[in-house]
C-alpha atoms as a PDB file:
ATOM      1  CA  UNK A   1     235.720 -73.539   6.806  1.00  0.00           C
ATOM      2  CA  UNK A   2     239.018 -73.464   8.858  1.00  0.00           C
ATOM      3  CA  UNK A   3     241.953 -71.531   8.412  1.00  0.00           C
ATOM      4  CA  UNK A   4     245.973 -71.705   9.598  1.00  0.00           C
ATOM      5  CA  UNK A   5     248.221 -69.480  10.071  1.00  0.00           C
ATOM      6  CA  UNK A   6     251.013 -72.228  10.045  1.00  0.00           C
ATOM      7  CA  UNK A   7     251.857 -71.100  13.976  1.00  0.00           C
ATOM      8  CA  UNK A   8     251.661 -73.390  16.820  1.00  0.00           C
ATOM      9  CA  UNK A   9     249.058 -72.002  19.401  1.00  0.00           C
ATOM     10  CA  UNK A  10     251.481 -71.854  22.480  1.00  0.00           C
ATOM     11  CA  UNK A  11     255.378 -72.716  22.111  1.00  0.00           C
ATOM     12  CA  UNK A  12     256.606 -76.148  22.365  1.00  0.00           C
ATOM     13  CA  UNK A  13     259.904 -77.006  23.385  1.00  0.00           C
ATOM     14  CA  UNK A  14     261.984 -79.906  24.362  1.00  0.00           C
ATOM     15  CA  UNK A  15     265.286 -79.683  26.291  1.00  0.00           C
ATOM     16  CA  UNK A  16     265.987 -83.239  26.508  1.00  0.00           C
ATOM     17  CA  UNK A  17     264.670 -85.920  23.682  1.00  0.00           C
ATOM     18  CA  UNK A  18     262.229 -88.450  25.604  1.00  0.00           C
ATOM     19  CA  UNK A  19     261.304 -91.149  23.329  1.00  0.00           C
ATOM     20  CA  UNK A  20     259.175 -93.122  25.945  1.00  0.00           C
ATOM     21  CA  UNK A  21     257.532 -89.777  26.944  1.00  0.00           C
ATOM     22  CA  UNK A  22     256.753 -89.216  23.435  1.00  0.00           C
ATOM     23  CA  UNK A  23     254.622 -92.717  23.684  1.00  0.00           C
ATOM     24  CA  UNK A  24     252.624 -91.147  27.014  1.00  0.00           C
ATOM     25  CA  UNK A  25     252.430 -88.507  24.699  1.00  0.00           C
ATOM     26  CA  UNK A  26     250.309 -89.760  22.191  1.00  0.00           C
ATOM     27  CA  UNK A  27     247.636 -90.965  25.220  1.00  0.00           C
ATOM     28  CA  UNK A  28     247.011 -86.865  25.113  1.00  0.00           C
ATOM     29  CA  UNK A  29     246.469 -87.079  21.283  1.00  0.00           C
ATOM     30  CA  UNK A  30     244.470 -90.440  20.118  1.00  0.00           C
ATOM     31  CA  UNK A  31     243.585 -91.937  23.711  1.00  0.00           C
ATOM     32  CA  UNK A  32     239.904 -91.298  25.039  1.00  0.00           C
ATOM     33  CA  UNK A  33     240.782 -88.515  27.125  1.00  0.00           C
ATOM     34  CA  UNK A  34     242.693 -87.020  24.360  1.00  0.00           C
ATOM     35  CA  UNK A  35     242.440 -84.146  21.659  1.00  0.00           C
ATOM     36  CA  UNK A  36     241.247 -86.149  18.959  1.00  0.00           C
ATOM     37  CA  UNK A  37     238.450 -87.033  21.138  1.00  0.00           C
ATOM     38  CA  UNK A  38     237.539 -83.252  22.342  1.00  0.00           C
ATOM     39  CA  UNK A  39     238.196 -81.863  18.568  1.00  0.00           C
ATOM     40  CA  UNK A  40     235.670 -84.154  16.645  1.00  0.00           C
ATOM     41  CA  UNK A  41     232.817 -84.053  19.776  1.00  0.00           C
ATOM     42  CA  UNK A  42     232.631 -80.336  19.561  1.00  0.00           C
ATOM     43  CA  UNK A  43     232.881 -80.319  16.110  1.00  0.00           C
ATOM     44  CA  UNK A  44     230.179 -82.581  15.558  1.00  0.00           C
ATOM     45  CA  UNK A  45     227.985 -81.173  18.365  1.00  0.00           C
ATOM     46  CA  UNK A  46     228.510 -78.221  16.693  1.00  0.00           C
ATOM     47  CA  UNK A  47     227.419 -79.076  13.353  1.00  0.00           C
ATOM     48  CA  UNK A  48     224.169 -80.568  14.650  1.00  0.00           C
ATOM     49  CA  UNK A  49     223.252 -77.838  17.141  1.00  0.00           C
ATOM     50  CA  UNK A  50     220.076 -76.397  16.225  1.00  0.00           C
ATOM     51  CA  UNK A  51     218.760 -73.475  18.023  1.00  0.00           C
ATOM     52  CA  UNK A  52     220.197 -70.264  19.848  1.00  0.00           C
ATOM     53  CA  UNK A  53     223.584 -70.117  17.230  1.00  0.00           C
ATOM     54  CA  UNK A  54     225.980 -69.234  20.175  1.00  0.00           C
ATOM     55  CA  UNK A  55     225.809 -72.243  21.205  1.00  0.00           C
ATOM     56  CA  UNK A  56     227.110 -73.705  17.465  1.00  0.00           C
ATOM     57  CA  UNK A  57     229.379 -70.682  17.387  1.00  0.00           C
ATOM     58  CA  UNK A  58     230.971 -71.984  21.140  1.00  0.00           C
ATOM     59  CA  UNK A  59     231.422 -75.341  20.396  1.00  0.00           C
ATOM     60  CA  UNK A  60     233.189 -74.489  17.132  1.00  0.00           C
ATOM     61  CA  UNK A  61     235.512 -72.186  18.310  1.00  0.00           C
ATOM     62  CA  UNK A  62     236.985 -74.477  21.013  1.00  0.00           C
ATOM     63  CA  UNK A  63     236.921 -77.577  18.227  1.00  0.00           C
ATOM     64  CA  UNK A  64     239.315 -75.410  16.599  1.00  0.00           C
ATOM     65  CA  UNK A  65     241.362 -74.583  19.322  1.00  0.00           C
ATOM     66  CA  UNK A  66     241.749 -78.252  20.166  1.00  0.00           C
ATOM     67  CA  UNK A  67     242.671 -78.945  16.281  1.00  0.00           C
ATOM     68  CA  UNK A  68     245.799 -76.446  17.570  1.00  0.00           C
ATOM     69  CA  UNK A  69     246.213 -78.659  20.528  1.00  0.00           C
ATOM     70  CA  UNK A  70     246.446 -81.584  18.297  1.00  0.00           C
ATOM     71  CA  UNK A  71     249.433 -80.262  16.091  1.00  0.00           C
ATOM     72  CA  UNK A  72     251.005 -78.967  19.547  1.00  0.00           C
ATOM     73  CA  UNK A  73     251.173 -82.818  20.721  1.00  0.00           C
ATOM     74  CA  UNK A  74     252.203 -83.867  17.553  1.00  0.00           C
ATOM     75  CA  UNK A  75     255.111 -81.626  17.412  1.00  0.00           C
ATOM     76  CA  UNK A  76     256.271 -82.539  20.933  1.00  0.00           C
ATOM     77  CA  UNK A  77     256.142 -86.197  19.999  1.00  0.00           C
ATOM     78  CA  UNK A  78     258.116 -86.011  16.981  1.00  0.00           C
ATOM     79  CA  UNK A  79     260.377 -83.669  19.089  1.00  0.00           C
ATOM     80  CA  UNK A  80     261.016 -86.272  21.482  1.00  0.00           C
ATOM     81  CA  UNK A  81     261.415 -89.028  19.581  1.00  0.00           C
ATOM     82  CA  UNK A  82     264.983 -87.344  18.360  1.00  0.00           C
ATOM     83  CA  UNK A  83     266.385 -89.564  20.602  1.00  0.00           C
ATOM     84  CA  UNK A  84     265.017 -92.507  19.666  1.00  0.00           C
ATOM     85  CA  UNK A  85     267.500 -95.110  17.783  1.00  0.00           C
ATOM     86  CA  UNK A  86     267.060 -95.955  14.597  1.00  0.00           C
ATOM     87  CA  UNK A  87     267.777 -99.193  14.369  1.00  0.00           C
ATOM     88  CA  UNK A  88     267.211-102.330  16.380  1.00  0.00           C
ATOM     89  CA  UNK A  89     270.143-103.373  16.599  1.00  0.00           C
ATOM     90  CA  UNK A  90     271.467 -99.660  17.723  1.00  0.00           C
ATOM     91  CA  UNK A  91     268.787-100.751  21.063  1.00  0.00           C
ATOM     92  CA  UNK A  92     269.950-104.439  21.160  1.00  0.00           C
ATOM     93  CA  UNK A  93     273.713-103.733  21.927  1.00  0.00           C
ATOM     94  CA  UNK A  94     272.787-101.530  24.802  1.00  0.00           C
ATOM     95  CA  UNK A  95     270.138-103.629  26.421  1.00  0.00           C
ATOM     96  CA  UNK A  96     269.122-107.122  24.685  1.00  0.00           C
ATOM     97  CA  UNK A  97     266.229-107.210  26.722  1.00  0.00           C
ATOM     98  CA  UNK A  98     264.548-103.860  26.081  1.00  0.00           C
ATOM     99  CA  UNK A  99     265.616-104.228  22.162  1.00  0.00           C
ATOM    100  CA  UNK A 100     262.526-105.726  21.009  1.00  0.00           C
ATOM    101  CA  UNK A 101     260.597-102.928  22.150  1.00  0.00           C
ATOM    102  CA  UNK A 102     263.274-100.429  21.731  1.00  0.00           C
ATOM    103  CA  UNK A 103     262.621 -99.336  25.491  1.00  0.00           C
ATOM    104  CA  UNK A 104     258.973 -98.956  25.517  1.00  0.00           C
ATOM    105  CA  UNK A 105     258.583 -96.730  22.620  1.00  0.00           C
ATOM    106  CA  UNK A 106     255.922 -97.423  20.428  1.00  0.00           C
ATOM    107  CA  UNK A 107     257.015 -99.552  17.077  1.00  0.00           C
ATOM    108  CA  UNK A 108     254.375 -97.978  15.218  1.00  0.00           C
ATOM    109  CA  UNK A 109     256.356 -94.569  15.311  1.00  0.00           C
ATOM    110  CA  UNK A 110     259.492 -95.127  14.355  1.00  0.00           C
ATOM    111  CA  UNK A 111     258.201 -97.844  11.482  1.00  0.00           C
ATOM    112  CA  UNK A 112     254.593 -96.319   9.974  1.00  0.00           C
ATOM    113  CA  UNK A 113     255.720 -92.371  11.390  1.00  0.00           C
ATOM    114  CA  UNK A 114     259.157 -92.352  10.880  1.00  0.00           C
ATOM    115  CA  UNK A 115     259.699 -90.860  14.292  1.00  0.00           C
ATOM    116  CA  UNK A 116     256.641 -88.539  14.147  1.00  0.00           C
ATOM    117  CA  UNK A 117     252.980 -88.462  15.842  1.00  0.00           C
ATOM    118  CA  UNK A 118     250.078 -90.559  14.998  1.00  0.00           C
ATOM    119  CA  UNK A 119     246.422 -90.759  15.715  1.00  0.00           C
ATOM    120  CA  UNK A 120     246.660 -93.413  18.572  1.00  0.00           C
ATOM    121  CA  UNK A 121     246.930 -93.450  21.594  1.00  0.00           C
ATOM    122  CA  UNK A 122     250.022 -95.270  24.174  1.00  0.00           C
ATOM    123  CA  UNK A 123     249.793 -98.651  23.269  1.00  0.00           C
ATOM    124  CA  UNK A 124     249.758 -97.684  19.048  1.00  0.00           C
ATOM    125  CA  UNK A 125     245.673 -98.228  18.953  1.00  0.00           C
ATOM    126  CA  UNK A 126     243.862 -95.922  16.460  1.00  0.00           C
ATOM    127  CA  UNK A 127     241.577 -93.884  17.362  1.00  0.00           C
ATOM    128  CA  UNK A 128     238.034 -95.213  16.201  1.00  0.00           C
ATOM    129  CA  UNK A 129     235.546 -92.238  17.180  1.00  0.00           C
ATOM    130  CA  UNK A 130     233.346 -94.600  19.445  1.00  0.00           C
ATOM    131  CA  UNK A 131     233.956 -91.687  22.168  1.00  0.00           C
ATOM    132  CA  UNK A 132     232.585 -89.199  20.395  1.00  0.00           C
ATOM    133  CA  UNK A 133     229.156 -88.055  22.084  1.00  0.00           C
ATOM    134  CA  UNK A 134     227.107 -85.466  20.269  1.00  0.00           C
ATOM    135  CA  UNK A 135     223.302 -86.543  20.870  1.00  0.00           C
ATOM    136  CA  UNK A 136     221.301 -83.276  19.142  1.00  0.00           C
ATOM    137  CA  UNK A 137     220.592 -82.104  22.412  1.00  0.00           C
ATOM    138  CA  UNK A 138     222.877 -78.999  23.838  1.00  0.00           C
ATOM    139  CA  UNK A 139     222.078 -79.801  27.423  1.00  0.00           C
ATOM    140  CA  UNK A 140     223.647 -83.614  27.819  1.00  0.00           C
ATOM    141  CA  UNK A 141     226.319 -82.515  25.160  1.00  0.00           C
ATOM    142  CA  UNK A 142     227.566 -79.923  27.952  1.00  0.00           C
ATOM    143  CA  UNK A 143     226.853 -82.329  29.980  1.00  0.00           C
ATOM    144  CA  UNK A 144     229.341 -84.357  28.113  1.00  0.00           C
ATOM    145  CA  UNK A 145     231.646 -82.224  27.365  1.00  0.00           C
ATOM    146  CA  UNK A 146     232.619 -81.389  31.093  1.00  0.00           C
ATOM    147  CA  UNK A 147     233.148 -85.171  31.768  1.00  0.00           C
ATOM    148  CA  UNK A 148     235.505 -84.931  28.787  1.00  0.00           C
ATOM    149  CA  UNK A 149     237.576 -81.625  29.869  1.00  0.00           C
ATOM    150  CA  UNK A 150     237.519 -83.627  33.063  1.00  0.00           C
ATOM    151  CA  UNK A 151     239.577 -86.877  31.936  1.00  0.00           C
ATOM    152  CA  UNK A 152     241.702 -84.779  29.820  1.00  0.00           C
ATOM    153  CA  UNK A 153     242.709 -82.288  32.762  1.00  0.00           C
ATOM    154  CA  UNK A 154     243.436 -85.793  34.672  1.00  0.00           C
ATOM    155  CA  UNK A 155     245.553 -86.982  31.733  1.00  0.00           C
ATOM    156  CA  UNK A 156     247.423 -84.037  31.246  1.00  0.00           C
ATOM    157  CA  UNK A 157     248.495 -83.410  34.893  1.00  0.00           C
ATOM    158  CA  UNK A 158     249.408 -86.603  35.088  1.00  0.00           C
ATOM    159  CA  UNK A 159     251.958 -86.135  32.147  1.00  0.00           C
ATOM    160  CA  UNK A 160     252.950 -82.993  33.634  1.00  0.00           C
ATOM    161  CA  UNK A 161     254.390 -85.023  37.129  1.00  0.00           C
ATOM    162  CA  UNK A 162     255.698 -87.581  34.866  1.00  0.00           C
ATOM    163  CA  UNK A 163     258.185 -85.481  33.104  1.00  0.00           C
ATOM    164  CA  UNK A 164     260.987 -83.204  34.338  1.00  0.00           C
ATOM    165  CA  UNK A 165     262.062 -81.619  30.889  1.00  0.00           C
ATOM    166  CA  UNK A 166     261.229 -77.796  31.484  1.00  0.00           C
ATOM    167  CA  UNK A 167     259.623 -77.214  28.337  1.00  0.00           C
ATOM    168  CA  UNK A 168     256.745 -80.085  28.479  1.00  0.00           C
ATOM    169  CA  UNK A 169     256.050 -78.832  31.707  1.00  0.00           C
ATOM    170  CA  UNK A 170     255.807 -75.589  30.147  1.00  0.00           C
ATOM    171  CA  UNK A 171     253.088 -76.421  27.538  1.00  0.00           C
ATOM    172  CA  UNK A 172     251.281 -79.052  29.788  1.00  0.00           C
ATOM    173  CA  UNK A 173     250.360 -75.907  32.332  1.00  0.00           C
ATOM    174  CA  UNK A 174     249.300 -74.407  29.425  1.00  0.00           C
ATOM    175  CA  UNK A 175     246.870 -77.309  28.670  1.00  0.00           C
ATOM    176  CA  UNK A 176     246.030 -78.008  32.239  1.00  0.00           C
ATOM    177  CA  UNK A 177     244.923 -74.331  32.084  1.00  0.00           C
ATOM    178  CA  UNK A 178     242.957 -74.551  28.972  1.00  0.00           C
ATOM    179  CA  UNK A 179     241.126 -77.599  30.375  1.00  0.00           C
ATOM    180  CA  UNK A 180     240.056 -75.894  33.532  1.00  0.00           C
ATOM    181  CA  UNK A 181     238.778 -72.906  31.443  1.00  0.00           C
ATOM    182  CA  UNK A 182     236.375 -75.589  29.291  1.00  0.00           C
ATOM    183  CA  UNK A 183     235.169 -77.248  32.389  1.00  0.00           C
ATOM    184  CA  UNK A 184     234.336 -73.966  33.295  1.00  0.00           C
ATOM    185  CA  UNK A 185     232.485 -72.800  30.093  1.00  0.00           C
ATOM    186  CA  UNK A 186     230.961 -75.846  29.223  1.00  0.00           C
ATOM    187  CA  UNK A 187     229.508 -75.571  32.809  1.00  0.00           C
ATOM    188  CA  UNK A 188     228.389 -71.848  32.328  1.00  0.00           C
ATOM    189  CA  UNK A 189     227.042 -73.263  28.843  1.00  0.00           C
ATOM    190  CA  UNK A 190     224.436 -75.513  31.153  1.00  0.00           C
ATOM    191  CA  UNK A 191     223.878 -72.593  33.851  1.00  0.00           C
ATOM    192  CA  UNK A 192     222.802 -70.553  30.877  1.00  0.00           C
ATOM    193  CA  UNK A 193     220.034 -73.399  29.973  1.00  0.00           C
ATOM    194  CA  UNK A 194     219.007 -73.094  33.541  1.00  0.00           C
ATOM    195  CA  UNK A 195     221.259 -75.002  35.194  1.00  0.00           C
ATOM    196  CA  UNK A 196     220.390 -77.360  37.626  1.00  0.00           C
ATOM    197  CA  UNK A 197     216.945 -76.403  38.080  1.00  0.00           C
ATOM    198  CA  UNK A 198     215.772 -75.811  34.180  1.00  0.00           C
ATOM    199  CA  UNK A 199     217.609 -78.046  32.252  1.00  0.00           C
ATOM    200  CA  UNK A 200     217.589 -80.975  33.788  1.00  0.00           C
ATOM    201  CA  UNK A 201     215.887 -83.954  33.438  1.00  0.00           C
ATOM    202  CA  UNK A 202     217.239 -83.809  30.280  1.00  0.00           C
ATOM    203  CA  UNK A 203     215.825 -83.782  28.127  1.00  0.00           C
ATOM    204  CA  UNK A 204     213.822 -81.228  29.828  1.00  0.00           C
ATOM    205  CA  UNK A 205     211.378 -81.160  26.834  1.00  0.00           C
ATOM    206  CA  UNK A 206     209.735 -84.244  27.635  1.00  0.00           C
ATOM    207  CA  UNK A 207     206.779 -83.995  30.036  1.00  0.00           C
ATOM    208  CA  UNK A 208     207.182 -85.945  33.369  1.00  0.00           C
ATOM    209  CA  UNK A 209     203.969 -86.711  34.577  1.00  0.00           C
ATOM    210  CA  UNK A 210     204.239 -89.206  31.266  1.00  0.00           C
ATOM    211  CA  UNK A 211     206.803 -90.834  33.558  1.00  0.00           C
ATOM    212  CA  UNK A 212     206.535 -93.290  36.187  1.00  0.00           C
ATOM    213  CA  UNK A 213     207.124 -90.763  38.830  1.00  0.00           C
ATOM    214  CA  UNK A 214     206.922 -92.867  41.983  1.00  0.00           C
ATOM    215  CA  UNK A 215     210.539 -93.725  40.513  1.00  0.00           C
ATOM    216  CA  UNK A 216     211.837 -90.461  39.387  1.00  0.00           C
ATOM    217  CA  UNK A 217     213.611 -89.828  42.535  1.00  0.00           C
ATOM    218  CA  UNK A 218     213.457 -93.345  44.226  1.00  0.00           C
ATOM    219  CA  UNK A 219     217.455 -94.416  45.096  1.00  0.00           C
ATOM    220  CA  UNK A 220     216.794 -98.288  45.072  1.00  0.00           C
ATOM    221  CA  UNK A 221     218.635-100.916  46.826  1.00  0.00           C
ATOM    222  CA  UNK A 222     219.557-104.349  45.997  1.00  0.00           C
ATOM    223  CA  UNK A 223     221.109-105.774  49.023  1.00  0.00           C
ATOM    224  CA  UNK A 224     220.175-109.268  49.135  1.00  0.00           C
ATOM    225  CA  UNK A 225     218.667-108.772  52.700  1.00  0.00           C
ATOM    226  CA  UNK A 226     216.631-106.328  52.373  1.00  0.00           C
ATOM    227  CA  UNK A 227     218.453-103.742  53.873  1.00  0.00           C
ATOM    228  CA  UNK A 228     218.404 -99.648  52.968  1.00  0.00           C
ATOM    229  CA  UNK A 229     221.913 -98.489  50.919  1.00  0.00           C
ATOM    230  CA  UNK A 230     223.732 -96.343  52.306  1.00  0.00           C
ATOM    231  CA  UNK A 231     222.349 -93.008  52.724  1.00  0.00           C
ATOM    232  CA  UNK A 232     223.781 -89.994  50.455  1.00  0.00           C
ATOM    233  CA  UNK A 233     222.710 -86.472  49.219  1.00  0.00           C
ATOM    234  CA  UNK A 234     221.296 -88.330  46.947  1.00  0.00           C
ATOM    235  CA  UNK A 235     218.961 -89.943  49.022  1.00  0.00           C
ATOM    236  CA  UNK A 236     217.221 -87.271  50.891  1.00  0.00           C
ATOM    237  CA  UNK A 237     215.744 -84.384  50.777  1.00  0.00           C
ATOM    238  CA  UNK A 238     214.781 -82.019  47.586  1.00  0.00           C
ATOM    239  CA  UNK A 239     216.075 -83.540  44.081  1.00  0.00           C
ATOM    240  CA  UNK A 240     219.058 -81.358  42.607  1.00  0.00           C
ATOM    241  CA  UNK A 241     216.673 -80.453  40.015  1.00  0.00           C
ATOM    242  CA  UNK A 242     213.900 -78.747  42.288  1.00  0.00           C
ATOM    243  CA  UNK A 243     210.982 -81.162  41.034  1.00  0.00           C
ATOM    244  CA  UNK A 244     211.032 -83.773  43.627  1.00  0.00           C
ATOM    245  CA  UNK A 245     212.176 -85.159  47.189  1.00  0.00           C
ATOM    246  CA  UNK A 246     214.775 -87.814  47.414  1.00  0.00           C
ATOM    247  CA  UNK A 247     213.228 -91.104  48.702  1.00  0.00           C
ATOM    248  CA  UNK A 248     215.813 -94.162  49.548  1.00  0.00           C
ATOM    249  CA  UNK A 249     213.903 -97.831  49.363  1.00  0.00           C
ATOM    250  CA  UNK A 250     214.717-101.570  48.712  1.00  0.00           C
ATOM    251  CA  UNK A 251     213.585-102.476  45.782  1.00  0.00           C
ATOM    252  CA  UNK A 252     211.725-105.154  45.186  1.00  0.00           C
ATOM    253  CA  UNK A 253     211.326-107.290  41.771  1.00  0.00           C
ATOM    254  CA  UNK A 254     207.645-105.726  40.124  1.00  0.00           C
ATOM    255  CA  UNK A 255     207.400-108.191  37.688  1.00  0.00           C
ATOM    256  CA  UNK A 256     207.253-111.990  37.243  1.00  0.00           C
ATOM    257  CA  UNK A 257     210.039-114.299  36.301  1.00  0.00           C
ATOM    258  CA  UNK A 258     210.255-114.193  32.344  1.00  0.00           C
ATOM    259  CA  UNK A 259     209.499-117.423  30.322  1.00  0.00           C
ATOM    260  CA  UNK A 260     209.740-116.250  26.319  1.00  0.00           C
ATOM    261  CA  UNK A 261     208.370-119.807  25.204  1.00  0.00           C
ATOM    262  CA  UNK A 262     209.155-122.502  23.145  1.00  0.00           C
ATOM    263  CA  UNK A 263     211.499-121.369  20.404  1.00  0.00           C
ATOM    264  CA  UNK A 264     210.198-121.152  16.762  1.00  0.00           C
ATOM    265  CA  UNK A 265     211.135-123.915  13.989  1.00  0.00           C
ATOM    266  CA  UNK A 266     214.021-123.901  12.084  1.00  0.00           C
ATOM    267  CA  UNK A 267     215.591-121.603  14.339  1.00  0.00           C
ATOM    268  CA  UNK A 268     218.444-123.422  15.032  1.00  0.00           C
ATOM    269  CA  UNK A 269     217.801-123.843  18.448  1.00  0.00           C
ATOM    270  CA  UNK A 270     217.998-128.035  19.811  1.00  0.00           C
ATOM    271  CA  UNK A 271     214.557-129.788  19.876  1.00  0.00           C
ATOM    272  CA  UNK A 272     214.264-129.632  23.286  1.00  0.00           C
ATOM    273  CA  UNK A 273     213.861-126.344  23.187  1.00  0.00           C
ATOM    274  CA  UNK A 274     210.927-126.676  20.235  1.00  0.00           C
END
């Protein structure tokens, strides 16, 4: 059940209308790094989490708070598009090249919004929910969930250097700074599953010695002649997770060159492939 208190979560102001900023904009709403994204994975993690109810009770707390971040975005949009003409023709007599596009603001605003937000991202595509990751299990959902606090932060600071109105800089810190406070408890999240040590291989309840462990912690290379990759952290020494040593080898093909037969009858396939 969700309530609203009909107040915007931090204030959102615009000095100066910015129709094409209102287009990068709507990257931070209905892109994959966006809000839409963040909102629905925690909420659906959420409703699937079984176990310890924290965990259910953190994940829908901050789906909430992005729902907030959401309506922010959509009211700086709509905000900035004030300045957006109305009219093609308004765009055409002051540059007949940028009219079609009315300077690089997206169509879909001004014609299915009426200058307002909508769930898509820069280029006007919906968003379809095919980012959404919420797999049942808490550990690779935090995992998830930092990679997607991650992107966002990116996206957001790089709105923040692409605008010089005083008030979007304003409430893109603000985001910037919410995003670096989920990395961090989405992190803590995994640190209280054991971190690095206890939860992982995820899923950590699945016994490894039913595992081909001569390959758990192999780093394979495929250079054509043979030679060893380059080495890394994660080629030597103890495993991250505590439960093996790092080995670095060429790998070599195991099995035999596959040959799946002649193909069946009235399979469509030519006859010289019967």
């Amino acid at each position: 059940m969700f309530y609203t208190d009909n107040k915007l979560q931090y204030p959102v102001r615009v000095e100066k209308p910015d129709p094409l900023f209102a287009r990068a904009l709507q990257q931070a709403i209905g892109g994959v790094e966006g809000e839409i994204r963040v909102a629905m994975q925690y909420f659906f993690q959420a409703c699937g989490a079984r176990g310890n109810p924290k965990f259910r009770d953190l994940l829908m707390n901050t789906a909430a708070e992005e729902l907030g971040h959401i309506e922010m975005l959509a009211t700086a949009v709509a905000m900035n598009l004030e300045g957006a003409p109305l009219s093609l023709k308004e765009e055409v007599a002051n540059d007949p090249v940028g009219g079609a596009v009315l300077g690089g603001i997206n169509l879909k605003n001004l014609l299915s919004a009426g200058l307002s937000a909508m769930p898509v991202d820069s280029d006007g595509v919906p968003f379809d929910m095919s980012h959404i990751y919420a797999s049942g299990n808490i550990a690779a959902d935090m995992s998830a969930n930092v990679t997607a606090e991650s992107t966002g932060r990116i996206l957001a600071t790089r709105l923040y250097n692409m605008t010089n109105d005083p008030g979007m800089k304003d409430m893109l810190s603000y985001l910037i700074a919410r995003d670096t406070m989920h990395q961090n408890q989405w992190m803590a999240a995994l640190e209280e599953l054991g971190g690095a040590t206890g939860a992982f291989p995820i899923p950590n309840s699945f016994p490894q010695e039913q595992e081909k462990q001569e390959f758990s912690y192999a780093y394979l290379g495929f250079q054509q002649d043979g030679s060893a990759p380059a080495p890394g952290r994660w080629s030597e020494g103890q495993s991250i997770d505590g439960k093996g040593q790092f080995v670095s080898q060429p790998m070599q093909p195991l099995g035999p060159e596959p040959n799946l037969g002649p193909a069946k009858p009235n399979s469509g396939a030519q006859k010289e492939q019967l």
